[in-house]
PDB file of N, CA and C in Angstrom:
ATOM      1  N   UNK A   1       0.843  -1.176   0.000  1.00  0.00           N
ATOM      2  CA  UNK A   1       0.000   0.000   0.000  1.00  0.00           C
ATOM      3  C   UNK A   1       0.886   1.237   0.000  1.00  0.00           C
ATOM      4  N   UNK A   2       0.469   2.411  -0.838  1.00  0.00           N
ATOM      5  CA  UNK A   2       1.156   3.473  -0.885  1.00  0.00           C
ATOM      6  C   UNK A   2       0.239   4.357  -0.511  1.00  0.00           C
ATOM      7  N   UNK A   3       0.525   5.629   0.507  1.00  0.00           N
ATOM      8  CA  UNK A   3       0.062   6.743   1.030  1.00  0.00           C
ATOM      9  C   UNK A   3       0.482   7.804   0.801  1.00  0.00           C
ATOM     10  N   UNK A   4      -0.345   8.812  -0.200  1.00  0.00           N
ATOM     11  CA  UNK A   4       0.155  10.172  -0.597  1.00  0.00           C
ATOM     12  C   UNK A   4      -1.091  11.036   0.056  1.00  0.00           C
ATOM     13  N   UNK A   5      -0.215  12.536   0.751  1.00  0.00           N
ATOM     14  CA  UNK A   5      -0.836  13.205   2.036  1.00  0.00           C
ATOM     15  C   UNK A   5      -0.197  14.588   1.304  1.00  0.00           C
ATOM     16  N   UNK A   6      -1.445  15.498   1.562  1.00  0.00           N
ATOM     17  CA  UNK A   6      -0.805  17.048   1.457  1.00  0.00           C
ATOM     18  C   UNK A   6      -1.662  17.706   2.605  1.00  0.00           C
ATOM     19  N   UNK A   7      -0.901  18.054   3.449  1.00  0.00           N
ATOM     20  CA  UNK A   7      -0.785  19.053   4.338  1.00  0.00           C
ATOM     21  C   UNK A   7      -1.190  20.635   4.477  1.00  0.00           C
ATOM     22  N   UNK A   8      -2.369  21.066   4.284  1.00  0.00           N
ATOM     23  CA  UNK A   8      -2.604  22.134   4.175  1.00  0.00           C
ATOM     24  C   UNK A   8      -3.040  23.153   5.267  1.00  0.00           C
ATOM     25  N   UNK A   9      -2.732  24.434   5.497  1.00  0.00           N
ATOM     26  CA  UNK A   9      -2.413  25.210   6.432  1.00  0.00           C
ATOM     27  C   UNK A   9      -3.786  26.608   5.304  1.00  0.00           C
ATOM     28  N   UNK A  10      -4.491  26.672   6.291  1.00  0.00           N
ATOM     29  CA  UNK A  10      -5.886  27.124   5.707  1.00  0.00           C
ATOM     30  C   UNK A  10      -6.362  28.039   6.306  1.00  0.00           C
ATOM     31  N   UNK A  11      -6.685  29.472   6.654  1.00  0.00           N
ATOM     32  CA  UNK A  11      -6.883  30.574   7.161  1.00  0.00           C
ATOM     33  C   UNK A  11      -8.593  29.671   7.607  1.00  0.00           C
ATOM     34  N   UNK A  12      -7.812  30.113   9.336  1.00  0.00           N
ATOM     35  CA  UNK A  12      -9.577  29.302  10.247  1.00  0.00           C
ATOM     36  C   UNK A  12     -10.797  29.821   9.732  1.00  0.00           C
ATOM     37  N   UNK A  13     -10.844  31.235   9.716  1.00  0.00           N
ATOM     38  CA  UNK A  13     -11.924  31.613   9.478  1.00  0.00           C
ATOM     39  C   UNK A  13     -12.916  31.293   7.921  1.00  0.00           C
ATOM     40  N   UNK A  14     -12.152  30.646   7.326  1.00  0.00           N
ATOM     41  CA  UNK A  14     -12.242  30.234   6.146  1.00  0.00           C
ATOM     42  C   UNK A  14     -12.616  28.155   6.062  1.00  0.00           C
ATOM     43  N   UNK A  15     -12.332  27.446   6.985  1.00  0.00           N
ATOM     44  CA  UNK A  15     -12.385  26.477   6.698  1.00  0.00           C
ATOM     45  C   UNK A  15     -13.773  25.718   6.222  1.00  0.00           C
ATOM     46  N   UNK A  16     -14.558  26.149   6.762  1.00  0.00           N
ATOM     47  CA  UNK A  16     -16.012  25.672   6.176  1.00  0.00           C
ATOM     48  C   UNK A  16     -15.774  26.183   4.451  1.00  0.00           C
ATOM     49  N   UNK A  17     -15.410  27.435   4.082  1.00  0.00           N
ATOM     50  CA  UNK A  17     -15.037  27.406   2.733  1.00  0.00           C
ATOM     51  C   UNK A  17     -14.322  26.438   1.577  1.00  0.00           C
ATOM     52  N   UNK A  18     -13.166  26.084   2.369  1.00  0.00           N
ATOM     53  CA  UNK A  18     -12.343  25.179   2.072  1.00  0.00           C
ATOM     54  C   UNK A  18     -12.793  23.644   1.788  1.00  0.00           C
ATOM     55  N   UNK A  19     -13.505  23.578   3.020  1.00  0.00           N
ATOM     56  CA  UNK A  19     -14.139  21.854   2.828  1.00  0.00           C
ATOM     57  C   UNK A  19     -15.377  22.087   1.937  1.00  0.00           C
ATOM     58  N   UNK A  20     -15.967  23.043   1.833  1.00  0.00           N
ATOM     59  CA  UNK A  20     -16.983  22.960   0.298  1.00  0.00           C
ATOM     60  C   UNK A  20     -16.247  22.548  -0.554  1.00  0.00           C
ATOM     61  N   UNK A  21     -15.139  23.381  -1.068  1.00  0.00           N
ATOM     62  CA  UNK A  21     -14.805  23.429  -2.510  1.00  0.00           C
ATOM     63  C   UNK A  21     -14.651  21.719  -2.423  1.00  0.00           C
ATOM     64  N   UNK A  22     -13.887  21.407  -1.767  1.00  0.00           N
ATOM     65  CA  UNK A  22     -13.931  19.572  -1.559  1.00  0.00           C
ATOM     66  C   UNK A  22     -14.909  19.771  -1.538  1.00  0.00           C
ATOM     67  N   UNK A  23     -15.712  19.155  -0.907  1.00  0.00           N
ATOM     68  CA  UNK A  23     -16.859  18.477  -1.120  1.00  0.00           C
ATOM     69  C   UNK A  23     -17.751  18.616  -2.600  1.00  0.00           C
ATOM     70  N   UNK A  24     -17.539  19.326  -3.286  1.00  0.00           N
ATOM     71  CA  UNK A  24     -18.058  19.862  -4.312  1.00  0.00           C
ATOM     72  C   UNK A  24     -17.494  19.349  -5.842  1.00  0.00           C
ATOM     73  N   UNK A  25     -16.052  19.257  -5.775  1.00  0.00           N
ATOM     74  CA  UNK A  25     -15.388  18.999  -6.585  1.00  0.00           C
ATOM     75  C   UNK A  25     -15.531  17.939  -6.947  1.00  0.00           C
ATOM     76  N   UNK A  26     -15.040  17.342  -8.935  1.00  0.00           N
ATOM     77  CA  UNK A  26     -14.985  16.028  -9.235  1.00  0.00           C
ATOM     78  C   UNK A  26     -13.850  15.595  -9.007  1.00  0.00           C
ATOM     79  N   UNK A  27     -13.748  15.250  -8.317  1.00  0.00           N
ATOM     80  CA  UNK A  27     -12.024  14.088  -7.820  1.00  0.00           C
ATOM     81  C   UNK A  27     -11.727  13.176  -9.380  1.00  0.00           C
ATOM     82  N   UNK A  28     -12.643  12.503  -9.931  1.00  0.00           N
ATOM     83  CA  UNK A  28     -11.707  11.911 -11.421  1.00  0.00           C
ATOM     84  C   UNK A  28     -11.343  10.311 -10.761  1.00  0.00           C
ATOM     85  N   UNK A  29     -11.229  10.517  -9.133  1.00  0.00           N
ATOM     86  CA  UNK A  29     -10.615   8.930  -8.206  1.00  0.00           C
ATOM     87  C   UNK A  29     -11.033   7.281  -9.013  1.00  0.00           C
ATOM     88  N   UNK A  30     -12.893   7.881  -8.982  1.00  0.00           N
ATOM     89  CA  UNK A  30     -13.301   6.584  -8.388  1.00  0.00           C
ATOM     90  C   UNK A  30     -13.067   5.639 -10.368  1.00  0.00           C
ATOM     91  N   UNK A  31     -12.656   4.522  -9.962  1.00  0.00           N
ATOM     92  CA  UNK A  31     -12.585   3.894 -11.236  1.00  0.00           C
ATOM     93  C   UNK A  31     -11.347   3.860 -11.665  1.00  0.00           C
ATOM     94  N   UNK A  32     -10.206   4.752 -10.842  1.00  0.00           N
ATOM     95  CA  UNK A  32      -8.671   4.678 -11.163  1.00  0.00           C
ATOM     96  C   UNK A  32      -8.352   3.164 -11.400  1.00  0.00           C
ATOM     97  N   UNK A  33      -7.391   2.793 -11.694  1.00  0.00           N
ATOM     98  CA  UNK A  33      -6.549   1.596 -11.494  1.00  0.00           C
ATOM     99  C   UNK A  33      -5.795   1.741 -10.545  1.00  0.00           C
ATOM    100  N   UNK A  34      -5.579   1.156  -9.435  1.00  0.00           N
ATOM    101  CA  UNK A  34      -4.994   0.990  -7.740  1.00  0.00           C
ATOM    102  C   UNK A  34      -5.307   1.862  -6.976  1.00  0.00           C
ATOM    103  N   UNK A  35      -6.435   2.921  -7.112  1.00  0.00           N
ATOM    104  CA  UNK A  35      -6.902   3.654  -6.041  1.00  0.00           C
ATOM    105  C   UNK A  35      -8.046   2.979  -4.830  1.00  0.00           C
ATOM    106  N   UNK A  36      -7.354   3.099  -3.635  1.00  0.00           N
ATOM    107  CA  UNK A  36      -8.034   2.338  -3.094  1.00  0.00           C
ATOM    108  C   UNK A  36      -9.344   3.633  -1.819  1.00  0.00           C
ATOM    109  N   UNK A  37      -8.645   4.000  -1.980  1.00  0.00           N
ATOM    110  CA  UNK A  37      -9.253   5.328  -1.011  1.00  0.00           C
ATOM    111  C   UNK A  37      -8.878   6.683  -0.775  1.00  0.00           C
ATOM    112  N   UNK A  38      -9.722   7.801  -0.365  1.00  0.00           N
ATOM    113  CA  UNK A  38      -9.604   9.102   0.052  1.00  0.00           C
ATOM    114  C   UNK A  38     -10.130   9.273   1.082  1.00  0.00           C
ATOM    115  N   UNK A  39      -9.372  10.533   1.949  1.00  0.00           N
ATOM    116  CA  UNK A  39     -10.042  11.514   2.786  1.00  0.00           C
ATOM    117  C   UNK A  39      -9.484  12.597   3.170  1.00  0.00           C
ATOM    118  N   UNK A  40     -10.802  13.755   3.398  1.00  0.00           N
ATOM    119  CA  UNK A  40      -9.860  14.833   3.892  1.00  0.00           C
ATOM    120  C   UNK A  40      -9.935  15.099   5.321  1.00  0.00           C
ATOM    121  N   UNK A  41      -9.083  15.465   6.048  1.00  0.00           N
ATOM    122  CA  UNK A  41      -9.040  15.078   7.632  1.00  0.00           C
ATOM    123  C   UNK A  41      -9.229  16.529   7.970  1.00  0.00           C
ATOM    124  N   UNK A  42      -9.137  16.685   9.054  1.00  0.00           N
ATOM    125  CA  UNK A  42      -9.277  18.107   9.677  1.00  0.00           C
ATOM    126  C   UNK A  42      -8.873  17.498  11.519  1.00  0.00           C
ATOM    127  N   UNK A  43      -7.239  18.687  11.585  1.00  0.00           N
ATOM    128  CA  UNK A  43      -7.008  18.400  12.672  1.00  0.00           C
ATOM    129  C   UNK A  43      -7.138  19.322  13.811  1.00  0.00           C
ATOM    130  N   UNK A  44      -7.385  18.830  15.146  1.00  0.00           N
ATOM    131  CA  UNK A  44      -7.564  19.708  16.048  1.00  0.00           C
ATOM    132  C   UNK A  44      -7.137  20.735  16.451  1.00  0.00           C
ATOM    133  N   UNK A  45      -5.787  21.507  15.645  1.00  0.00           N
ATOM    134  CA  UNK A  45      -5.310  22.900  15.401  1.00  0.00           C
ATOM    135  C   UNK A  45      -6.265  23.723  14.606  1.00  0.00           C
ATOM    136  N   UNK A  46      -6.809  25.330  14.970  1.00  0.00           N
ATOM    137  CA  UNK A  46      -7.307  25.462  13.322  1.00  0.00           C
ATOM    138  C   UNK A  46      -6.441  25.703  12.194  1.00  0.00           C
ATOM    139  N   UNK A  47      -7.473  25.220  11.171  1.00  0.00           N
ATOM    140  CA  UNK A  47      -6.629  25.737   9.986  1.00  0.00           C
ATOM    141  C   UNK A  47      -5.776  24.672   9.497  1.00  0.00           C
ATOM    142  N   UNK A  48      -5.821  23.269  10.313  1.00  0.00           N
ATOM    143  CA  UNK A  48      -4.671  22.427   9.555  1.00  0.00           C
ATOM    144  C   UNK A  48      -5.879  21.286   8.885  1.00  0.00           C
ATOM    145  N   UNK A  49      -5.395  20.825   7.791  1.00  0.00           N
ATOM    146  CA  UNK A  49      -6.102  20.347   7.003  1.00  0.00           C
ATOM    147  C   UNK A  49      -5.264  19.263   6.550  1.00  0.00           C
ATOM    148  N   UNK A  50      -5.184  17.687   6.035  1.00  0.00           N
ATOM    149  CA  UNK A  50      -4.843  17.075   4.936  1.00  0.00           C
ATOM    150  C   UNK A  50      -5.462  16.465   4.598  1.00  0.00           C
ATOM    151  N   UNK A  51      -4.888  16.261   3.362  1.00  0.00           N
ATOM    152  CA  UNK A  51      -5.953  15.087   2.086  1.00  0.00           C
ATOM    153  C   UNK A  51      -4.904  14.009   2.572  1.00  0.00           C
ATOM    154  N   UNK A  52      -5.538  12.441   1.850  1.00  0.00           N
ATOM    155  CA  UNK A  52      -5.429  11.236   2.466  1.00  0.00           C
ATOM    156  C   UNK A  52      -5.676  10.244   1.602  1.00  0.00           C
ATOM    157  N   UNK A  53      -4.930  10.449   0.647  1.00  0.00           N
ATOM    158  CA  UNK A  53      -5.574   9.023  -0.397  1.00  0.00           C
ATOM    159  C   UNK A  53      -4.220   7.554  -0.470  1.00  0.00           C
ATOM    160  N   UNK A  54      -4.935   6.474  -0.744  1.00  0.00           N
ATOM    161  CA  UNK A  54      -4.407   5.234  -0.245  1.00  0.00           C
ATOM    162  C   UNK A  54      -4.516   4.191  -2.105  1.00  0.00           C
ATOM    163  N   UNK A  55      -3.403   4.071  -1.834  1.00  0.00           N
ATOM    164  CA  UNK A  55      -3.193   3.331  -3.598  1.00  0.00           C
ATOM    165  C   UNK A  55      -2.654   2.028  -3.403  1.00  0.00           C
ATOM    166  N   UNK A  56      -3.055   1.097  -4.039  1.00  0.00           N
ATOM    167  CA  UNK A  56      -2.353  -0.227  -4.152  1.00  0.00           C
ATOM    168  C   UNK A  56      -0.758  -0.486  -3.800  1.00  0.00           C
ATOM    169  N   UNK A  57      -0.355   1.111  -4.841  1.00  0.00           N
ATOM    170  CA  UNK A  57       1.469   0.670  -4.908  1.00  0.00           C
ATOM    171  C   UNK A  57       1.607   1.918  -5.277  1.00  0.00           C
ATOM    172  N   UNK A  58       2.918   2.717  -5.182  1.00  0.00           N
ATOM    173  CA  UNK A  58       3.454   3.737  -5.894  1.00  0.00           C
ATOM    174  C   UNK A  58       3.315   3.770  -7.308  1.00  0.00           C
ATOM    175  N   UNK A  59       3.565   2.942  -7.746  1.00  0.00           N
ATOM    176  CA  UNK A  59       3.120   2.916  -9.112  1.00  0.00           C
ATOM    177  C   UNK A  59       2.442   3.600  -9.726  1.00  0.00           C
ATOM    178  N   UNK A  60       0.830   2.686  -8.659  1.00  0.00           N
ATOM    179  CA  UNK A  60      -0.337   3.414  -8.880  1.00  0.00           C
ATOM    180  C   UNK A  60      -0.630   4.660  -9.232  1.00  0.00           C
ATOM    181  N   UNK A  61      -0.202   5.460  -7.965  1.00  0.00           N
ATOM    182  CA  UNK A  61      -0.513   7.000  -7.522  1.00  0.00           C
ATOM    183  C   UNK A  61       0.093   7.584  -8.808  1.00  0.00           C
ATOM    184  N   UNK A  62       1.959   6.914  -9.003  1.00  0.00           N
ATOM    185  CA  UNK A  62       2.467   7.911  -9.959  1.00  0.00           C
ATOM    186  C   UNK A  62       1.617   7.828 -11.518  1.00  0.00           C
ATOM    187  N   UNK A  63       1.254   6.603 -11.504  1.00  0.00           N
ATOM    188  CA  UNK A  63      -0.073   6.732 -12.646  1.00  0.00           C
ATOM    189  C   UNK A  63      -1.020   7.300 -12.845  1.00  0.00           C
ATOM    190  N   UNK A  64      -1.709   7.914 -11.806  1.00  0.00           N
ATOM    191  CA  UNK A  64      -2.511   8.991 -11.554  1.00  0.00           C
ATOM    192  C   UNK A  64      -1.978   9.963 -11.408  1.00  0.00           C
ATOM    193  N   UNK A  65      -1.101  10.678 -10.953  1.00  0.00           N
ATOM    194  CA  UNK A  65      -0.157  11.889 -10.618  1.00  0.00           C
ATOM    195  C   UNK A  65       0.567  12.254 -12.227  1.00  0.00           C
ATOM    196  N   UNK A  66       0.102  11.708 -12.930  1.00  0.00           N
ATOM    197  CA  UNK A  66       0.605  11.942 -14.442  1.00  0.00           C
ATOM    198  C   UNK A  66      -0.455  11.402 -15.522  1.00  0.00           C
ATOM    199  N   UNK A  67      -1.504  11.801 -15.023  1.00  0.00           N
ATOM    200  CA  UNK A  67      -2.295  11.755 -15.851  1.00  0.00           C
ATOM    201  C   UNK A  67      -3.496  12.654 -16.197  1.00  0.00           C
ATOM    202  N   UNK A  68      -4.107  12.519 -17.282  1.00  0.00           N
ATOM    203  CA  UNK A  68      -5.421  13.725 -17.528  1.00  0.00           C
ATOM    204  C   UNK A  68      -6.365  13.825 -16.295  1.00  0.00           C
ATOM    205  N   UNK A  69      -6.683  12.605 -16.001  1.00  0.00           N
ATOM    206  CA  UNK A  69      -7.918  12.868 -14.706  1.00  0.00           C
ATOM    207  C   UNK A  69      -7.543  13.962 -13.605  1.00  0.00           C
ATOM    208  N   UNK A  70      -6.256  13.742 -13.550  1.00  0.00           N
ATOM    209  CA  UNK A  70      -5.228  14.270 -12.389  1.00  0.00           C
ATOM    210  C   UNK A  70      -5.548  15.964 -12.612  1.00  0.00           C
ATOM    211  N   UNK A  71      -4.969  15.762 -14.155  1.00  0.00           N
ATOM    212  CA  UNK A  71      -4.889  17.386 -14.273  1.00  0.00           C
ATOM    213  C   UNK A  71      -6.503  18.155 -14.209  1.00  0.00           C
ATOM    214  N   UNK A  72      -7.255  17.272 -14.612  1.00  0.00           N
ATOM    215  CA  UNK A  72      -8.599  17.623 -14.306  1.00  0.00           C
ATOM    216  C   UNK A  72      -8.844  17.781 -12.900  1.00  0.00           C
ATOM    217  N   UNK A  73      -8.651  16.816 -12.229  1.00  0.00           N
ATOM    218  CA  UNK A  73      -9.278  17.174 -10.707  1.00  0.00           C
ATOM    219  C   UNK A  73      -8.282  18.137  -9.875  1.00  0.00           C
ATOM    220  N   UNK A  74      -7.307  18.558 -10.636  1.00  0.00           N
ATOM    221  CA  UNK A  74      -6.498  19.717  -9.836  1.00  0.00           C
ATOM    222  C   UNK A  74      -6.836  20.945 -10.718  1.00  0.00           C
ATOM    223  N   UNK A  75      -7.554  21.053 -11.631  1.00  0.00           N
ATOM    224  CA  UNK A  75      -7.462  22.460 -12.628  1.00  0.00           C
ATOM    225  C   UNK A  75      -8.183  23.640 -11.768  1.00  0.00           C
ATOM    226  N   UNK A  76      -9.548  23.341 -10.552  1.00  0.00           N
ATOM    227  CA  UNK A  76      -9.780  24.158 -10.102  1.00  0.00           C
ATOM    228  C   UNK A  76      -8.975  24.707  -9.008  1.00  0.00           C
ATOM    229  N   UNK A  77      -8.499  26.184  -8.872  1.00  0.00           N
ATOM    230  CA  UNK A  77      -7.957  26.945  -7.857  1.00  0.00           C
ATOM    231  C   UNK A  77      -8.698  26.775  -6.500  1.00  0.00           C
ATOM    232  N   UNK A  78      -8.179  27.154  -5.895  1.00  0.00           N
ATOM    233  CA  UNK A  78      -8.158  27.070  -4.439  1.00  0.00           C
ATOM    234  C   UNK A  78      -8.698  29.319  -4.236  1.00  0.00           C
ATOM    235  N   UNK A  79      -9.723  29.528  -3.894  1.00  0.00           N
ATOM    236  CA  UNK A  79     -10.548  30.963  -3.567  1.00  0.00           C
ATOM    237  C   UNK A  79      -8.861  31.527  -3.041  1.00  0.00           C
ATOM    238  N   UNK A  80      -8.646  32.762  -3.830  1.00  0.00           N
ATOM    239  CA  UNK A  80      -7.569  33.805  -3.220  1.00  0.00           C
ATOM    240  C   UNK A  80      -7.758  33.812  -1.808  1.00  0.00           C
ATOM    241  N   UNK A  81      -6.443  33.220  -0.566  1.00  0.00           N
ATOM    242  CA  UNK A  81      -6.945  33.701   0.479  1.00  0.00           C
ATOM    243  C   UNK A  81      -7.371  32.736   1.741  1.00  0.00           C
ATOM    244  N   UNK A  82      -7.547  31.698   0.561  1.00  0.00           N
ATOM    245  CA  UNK A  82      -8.017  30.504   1.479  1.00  0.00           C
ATOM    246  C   UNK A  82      -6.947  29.555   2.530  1.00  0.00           C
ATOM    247  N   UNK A  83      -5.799  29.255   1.587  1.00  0.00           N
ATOM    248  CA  UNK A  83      -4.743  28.992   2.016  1.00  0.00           C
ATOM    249  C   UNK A  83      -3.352  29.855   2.185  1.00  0.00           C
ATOM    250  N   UNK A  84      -3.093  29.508   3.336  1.00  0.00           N
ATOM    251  CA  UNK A  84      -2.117  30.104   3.949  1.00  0.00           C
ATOM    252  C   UNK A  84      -0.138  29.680   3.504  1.00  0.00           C
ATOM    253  N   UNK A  85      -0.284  29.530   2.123  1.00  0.00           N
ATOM    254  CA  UNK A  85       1.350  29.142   1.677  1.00  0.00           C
ATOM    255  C   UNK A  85       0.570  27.906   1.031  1.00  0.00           C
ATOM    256  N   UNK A  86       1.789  27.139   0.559  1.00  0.00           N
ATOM    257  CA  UNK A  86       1.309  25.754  -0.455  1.00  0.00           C
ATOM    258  C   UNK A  86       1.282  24.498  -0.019  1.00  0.00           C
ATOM    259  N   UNK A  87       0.369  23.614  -0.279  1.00  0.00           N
ATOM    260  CA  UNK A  87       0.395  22.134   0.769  1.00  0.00           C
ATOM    261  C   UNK A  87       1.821  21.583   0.308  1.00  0.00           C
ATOM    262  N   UNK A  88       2.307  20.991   1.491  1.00  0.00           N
ATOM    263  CA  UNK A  88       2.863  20.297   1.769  1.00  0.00           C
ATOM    264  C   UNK A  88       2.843  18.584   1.297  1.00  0.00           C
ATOM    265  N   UNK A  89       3.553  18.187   0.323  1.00  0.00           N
ATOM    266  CA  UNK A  89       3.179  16.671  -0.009  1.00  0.00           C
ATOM    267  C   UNK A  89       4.156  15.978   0.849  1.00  0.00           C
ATOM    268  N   UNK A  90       3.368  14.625   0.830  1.00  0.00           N
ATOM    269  CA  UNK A  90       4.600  13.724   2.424  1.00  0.00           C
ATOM    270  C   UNK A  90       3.777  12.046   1.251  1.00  0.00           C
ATOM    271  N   UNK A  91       5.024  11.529   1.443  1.00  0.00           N
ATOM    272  CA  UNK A  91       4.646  10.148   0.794  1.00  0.00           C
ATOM    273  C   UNK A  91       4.981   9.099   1.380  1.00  0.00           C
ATOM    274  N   UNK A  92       4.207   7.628   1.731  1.00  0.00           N
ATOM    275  CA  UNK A  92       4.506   6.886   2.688  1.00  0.00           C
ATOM    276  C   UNK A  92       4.313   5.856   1.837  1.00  0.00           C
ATOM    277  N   UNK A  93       5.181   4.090   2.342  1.00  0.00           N
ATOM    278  CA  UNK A  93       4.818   3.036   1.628  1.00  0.00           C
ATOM    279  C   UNK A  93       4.648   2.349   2.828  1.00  0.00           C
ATOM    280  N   UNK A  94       3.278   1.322   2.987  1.00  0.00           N
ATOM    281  CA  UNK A  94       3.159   0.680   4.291  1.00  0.00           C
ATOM    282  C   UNK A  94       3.879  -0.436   4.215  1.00  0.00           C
ATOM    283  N   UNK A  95       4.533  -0.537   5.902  1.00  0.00           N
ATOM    284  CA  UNK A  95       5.602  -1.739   5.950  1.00  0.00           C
ATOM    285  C   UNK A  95       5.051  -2.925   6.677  1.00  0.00           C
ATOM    286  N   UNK A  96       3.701  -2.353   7.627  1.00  0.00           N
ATOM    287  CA  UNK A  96       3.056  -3.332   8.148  1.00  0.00           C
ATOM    288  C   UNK A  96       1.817  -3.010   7.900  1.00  0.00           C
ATOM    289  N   UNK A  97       0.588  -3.550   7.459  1.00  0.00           N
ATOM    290  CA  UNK A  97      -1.059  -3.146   7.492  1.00  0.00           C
ATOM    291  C   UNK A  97      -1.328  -4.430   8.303  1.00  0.00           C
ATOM    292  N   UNK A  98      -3.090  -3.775   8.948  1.00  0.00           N
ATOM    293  CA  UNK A  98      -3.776  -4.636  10.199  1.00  0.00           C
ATOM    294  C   UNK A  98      -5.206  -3.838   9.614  1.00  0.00           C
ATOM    295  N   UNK A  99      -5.746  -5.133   9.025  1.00  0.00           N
ATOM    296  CA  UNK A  99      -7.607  -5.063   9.112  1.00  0.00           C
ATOM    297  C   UNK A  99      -7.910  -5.632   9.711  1.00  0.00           C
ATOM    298  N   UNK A 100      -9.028  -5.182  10.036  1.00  0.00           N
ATOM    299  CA  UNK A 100     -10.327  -5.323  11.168  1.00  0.00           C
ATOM    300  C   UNK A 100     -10.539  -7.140  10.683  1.00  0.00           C
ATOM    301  N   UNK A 101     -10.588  -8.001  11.725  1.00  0.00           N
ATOM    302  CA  UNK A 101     -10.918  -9.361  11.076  1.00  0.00           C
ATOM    303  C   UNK A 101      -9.631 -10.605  10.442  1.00  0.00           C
ATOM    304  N   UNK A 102      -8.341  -9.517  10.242  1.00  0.00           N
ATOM    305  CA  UNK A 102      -7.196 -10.363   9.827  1.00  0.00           C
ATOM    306  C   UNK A 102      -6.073 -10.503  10.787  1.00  0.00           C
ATOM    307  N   UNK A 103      -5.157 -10.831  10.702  1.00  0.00           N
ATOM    308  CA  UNK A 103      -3.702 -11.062  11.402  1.00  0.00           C
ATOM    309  C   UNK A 103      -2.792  -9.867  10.484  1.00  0.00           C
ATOM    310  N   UNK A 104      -2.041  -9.244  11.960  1.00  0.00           N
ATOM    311  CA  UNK A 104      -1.017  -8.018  11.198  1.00  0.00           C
ATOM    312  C   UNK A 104      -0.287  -8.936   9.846  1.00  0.00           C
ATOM    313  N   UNK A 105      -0.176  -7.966   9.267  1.00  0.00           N
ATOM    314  CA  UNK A 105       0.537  -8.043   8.177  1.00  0.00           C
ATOM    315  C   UNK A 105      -0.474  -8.934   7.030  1.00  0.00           C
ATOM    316  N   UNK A 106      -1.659  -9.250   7.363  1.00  0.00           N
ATOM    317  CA  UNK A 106      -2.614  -9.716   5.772  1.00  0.00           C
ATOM    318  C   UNK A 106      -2.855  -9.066   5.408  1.00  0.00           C
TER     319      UNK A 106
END
């Protein structure tokens, strides 16, 4: 499993703004090849925000991260104002996974 995360730093008074435009937007996700999941989190600081999507393999993601859907579901801007500097990307590959029902590492 591969985990790609951007970190966004979002003027508080603005965050209900912010999670519209998500919520609103066409993501392009569902139907990828190795996309397995999204979310956008919201942490108990204001103003901190990340996205959260979960891919089969690096591969995957970089298959999506270079592609038309991609550039589609990123073409809309972000409202002047909303964010506070540019997200932050952080990339993870899991070394151990644990579902609900299996033994670590199935």
């Amino acid at each position: 499993m591969f985990i790609a995360m951007n970190q966004f730093q979002v003027d508080p008074q603005r965050g209900a703004e912010f999670e519209a435009v998500w919520r609103t937007r066409e993501s392009y996700l569902q139907g990828f090849d190795g996309f397995r999941s999204f979310a956008l989190l919201k942490g108990d600081d204001p103003g901190d925000y990340v996205s959260h999507s979960m891919w089969e393999s690096r591969e995957a993601f970089m298959a999506w991260a270079t592609s038309d859907s991609f550039k589609r579901a990123h073409g809309n801007r972000m409202p002047e104002g909303v964010l506070a500097g540019h997200p932050r990307a952080r990339f993870y590959e899991a070394v151990i996974e644990e579902r609900a029902g299996e033994a670590p590492g199935g």
